[in-house]
Each structure stands twice: as structure tokens, then as C-alpha cells.
N, C-alpha and C. Protein backbone atom coordinates (compact mmCIF):
# COMPACT_ATOMS: atom_id res chain seq x y z
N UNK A 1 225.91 -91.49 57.52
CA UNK A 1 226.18 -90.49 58.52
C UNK A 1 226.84 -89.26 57.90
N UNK A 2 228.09 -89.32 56.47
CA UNK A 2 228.53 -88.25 56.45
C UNK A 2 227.22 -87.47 55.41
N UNK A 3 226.42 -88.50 54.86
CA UNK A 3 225.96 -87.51 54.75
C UNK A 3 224.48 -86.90 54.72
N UNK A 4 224.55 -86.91 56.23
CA UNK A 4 223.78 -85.94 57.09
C UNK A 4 224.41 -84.98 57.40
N UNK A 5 225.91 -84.79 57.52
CA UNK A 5 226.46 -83.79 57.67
C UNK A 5 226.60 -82.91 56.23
N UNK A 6 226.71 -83.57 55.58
CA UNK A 6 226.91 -82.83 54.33
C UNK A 6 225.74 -82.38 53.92
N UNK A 7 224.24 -82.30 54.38
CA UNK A 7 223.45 -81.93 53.92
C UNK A 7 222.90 -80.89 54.72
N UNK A 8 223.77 -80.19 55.79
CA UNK A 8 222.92 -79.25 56.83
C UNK A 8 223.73 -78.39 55.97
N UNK A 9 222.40 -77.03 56.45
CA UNK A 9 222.90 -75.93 55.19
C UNK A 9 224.02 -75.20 55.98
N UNK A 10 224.56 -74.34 55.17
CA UNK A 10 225.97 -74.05 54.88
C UNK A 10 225.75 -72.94 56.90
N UNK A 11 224.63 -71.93 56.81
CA UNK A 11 224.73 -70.94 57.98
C UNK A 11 224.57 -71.85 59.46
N UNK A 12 224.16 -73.39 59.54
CA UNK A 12 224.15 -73.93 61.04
C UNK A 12 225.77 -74.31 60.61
N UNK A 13 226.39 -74.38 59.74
CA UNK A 13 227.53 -74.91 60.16
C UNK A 13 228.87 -73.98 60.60
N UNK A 14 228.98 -72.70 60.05
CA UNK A 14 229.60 -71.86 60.59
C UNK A 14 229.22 -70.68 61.26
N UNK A 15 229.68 -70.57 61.87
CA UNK A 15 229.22 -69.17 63.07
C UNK A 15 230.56 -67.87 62.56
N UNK A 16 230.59 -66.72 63.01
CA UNK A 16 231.44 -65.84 62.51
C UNK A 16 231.80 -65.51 63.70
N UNK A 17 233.06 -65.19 64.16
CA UNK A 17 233.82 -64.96 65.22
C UNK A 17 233.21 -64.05 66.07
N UNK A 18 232.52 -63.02 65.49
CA UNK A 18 231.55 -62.00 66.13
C UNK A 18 230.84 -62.53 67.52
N UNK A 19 230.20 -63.73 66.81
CA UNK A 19 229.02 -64.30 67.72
C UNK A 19 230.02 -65.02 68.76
N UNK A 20 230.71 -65.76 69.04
CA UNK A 20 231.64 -66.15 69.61
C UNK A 20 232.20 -64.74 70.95
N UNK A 21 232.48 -64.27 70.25
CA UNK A 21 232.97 -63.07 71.26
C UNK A 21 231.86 -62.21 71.97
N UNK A 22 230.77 -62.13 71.14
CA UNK A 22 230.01 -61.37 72.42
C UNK A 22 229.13 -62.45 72.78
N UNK A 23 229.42 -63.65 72.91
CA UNK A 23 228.57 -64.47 73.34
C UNK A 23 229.71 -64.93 74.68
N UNK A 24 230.74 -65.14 74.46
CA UNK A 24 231.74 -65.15 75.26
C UNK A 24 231.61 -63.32 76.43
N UNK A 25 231.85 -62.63 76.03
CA UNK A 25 231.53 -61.16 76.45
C UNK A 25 230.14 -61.01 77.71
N UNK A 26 229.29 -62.29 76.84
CA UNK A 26 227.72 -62.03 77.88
C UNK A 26 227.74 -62.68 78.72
N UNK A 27 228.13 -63.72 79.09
CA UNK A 27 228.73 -65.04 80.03
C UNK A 27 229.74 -64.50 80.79
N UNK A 28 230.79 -63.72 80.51
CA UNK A 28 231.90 -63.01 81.27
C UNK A 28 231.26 -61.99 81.90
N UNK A 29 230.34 -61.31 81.91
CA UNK A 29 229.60 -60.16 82.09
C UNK A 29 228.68 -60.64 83.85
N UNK A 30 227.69 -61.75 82.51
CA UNK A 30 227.03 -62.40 83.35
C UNK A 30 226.97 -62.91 85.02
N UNK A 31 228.40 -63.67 84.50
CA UNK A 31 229.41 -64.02 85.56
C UNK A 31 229.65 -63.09 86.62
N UNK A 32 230.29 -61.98 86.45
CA UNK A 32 230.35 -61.06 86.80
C UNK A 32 229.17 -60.23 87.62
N UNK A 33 227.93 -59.96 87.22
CA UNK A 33 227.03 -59.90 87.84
C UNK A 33 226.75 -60.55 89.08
N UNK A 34 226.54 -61.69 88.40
CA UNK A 34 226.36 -62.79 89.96
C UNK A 34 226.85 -62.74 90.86
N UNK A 35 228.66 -62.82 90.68
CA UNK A 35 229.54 -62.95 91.59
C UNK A 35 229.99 -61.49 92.73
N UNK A 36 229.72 -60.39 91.79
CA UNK A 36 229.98 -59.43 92.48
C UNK A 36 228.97 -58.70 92.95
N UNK A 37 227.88 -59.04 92.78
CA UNK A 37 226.24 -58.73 92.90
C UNK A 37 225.19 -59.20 93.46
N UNK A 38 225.02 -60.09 92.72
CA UNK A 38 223.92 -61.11 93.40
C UNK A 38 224.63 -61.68 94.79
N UNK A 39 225.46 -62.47 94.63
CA UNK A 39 225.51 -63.17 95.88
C UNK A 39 226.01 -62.46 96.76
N UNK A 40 226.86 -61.45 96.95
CA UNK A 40 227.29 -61.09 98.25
C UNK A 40 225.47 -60.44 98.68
N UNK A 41 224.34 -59.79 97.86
CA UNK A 41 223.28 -59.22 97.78
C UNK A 41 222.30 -60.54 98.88
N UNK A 42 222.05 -61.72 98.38
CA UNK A 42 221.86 -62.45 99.09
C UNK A 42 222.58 -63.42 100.71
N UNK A 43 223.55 -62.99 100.65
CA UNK A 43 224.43 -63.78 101.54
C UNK A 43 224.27 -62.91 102.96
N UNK A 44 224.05 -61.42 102.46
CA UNK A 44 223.77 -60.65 103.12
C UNK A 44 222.90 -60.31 104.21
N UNK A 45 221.57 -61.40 104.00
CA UNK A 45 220.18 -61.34 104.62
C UNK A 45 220.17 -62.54 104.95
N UNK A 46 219.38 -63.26 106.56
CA UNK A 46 219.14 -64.12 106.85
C UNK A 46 217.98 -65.06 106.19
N UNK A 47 216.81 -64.40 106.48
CA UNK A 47 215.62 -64.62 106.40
C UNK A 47 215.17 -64.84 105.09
N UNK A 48 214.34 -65.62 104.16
CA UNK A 48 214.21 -65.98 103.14
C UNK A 48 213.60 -65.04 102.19
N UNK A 49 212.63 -64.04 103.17
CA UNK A 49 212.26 -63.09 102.31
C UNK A 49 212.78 -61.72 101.99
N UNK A 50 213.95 -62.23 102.98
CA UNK A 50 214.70 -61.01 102.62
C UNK A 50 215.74 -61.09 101.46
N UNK A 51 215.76 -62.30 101.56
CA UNK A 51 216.85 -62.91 100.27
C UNK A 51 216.57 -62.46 98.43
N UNK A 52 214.83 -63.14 99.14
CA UNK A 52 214.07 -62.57 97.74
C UNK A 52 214.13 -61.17 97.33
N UNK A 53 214.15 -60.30 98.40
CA UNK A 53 213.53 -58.55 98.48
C UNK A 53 215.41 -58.10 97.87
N UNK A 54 216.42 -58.66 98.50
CA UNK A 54 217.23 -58.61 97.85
C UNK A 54 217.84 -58.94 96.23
N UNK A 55 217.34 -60.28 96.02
CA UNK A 55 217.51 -60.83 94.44
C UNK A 55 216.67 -59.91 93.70
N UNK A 56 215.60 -59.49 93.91
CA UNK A 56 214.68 -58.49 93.45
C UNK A 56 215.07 -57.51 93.06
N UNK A 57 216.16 -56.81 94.47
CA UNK A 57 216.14 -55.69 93.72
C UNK A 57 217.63 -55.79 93.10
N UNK A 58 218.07 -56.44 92.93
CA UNK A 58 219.69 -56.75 92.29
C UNK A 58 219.26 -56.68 90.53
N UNK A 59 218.15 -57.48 90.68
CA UNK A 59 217.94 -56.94 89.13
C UNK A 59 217.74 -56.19 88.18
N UNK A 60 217.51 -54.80 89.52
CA UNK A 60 217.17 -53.24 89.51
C UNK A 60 218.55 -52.81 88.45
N UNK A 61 219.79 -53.38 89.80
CA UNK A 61 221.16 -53.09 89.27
C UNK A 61 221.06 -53.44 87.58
N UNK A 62 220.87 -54.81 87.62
CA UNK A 62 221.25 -55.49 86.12
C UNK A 62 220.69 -54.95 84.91
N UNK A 63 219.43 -54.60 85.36
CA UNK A 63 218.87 -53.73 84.06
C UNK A 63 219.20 -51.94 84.20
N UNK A 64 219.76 -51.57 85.20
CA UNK A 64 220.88 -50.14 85.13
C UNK A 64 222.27 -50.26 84.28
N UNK A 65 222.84 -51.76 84.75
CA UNK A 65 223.76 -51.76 83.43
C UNK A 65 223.45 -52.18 82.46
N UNK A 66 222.74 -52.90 82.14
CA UNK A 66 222.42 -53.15 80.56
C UNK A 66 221.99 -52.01 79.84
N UNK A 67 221.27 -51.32 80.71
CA UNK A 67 221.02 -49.78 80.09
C UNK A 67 221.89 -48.75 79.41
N UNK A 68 223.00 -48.57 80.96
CA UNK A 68 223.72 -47.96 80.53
C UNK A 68 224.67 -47.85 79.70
N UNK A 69 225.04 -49.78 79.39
CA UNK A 69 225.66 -50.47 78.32
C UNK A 69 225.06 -50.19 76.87
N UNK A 70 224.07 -50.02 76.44
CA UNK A 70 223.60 -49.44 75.69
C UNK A 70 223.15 -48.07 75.03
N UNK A 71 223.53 -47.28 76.27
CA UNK A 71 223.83 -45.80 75.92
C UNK A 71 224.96 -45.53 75.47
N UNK A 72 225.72 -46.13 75.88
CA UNK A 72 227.24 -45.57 75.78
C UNK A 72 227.75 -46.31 74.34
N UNK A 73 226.92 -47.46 74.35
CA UNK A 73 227.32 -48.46 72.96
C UNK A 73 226.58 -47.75 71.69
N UNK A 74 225.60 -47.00 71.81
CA UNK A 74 224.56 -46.62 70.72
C UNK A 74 225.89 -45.14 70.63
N UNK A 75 226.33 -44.74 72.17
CA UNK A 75 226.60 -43.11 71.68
C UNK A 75 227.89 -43.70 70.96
N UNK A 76 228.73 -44.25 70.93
CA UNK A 76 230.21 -44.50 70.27
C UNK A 76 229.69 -45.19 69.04
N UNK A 77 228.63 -46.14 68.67
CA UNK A 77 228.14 -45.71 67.62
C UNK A 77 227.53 -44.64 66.68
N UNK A 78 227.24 -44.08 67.05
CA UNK A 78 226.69 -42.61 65.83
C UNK A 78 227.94 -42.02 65.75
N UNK A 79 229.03 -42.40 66.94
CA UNK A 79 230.02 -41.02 66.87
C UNK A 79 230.81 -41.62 66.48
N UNK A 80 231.09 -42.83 65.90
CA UNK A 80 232.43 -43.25 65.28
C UNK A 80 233.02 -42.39 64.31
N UNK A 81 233.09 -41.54 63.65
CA UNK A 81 233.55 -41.10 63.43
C UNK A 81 234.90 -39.80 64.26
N UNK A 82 234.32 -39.19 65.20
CA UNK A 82 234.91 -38.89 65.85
C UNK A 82 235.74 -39.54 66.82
N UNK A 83 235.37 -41.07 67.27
CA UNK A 83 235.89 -41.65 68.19
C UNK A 83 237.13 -42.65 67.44
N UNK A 84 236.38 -42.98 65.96
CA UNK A 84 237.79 -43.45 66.02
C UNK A 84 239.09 -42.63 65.57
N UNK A 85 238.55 -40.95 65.24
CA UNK A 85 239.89 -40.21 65.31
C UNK A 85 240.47 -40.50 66.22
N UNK A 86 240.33 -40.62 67.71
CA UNK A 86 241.35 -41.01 69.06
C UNK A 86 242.05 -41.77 69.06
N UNK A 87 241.68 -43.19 67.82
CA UNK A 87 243.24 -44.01 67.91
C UNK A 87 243.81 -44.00 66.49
């Protein structure tokens, strides 16, 4: 048994804190979505197809922030330099 462990290569056995945190970050996010989004979005409508026409378009929302999460993440990237003059 140990050694099957000792023979998995060196990158499945450690992860770098990075991945951890925005993997933690996407689940907190995630979370977040649902709870403040989706469901009040569905809870909202009786009828089943309205539930759908709602979940539907909630995902409108989700891919507006992922978007915009990525504008703002690409722009403080190129501009690090300037941005991290601010701290």
C-alpha cells in the first residue's frame, strides 16, 4: 500500500495554495449566486414554466458577472503597475 503512494507522481500529490483559494473563491461565489439569485428568482413564480423562464434568465445575470469579473480582472491586470502604486 505505501507503496502505491509513493509511486504517484510528485504534481497529483501537491496542489499550490493558489488553486485552493480560487477554488474556494468559486464555490463562495457560486453560493452566492444561488442564494441571492436563483432562488428568490424561482420562489418568485408559481407555475412551472415560469420557474424555468425565470432560471433561464438568471443565467443571463451569471454570465453578466462572470463577464464583468473578467473585465475588471484582465483591466487590474495590464495595469498593475499603476494599481499596485495605490498600496
Amino acid at each position: 500500500m505505501i507503496e502505491l503512494l509513493q509511486a504517484a507522481p510528485a504534481p497529483l500529490l501537491a496542489l499550490g495554495t493558489e488553486y485552493y483559494l480560487f477554488g474556494g473563491a468559486g464555490l463562495i461565489s457560486l453560493a452566492a449566486f444561488v442564494g441571492l439569485i436563483l432562488v428568490p428568482a424561482l420562489g418568485a413564480y408559481g407555475r412551472p414554466w415560469e420557474k424555468f423562464a425565470a432560471g433561464f434568465l438568471s443565467l443571463f445575470v451569471l454570465a453578466a458577472l462572470v463577464i464583468a469579473g473578467l473585465i475588471l480582472g484582465l483591466a487590474v491586470f495590464y495595469n498593475w503597475d499603476a494599481v499596485s502604486a495605490w498600496f
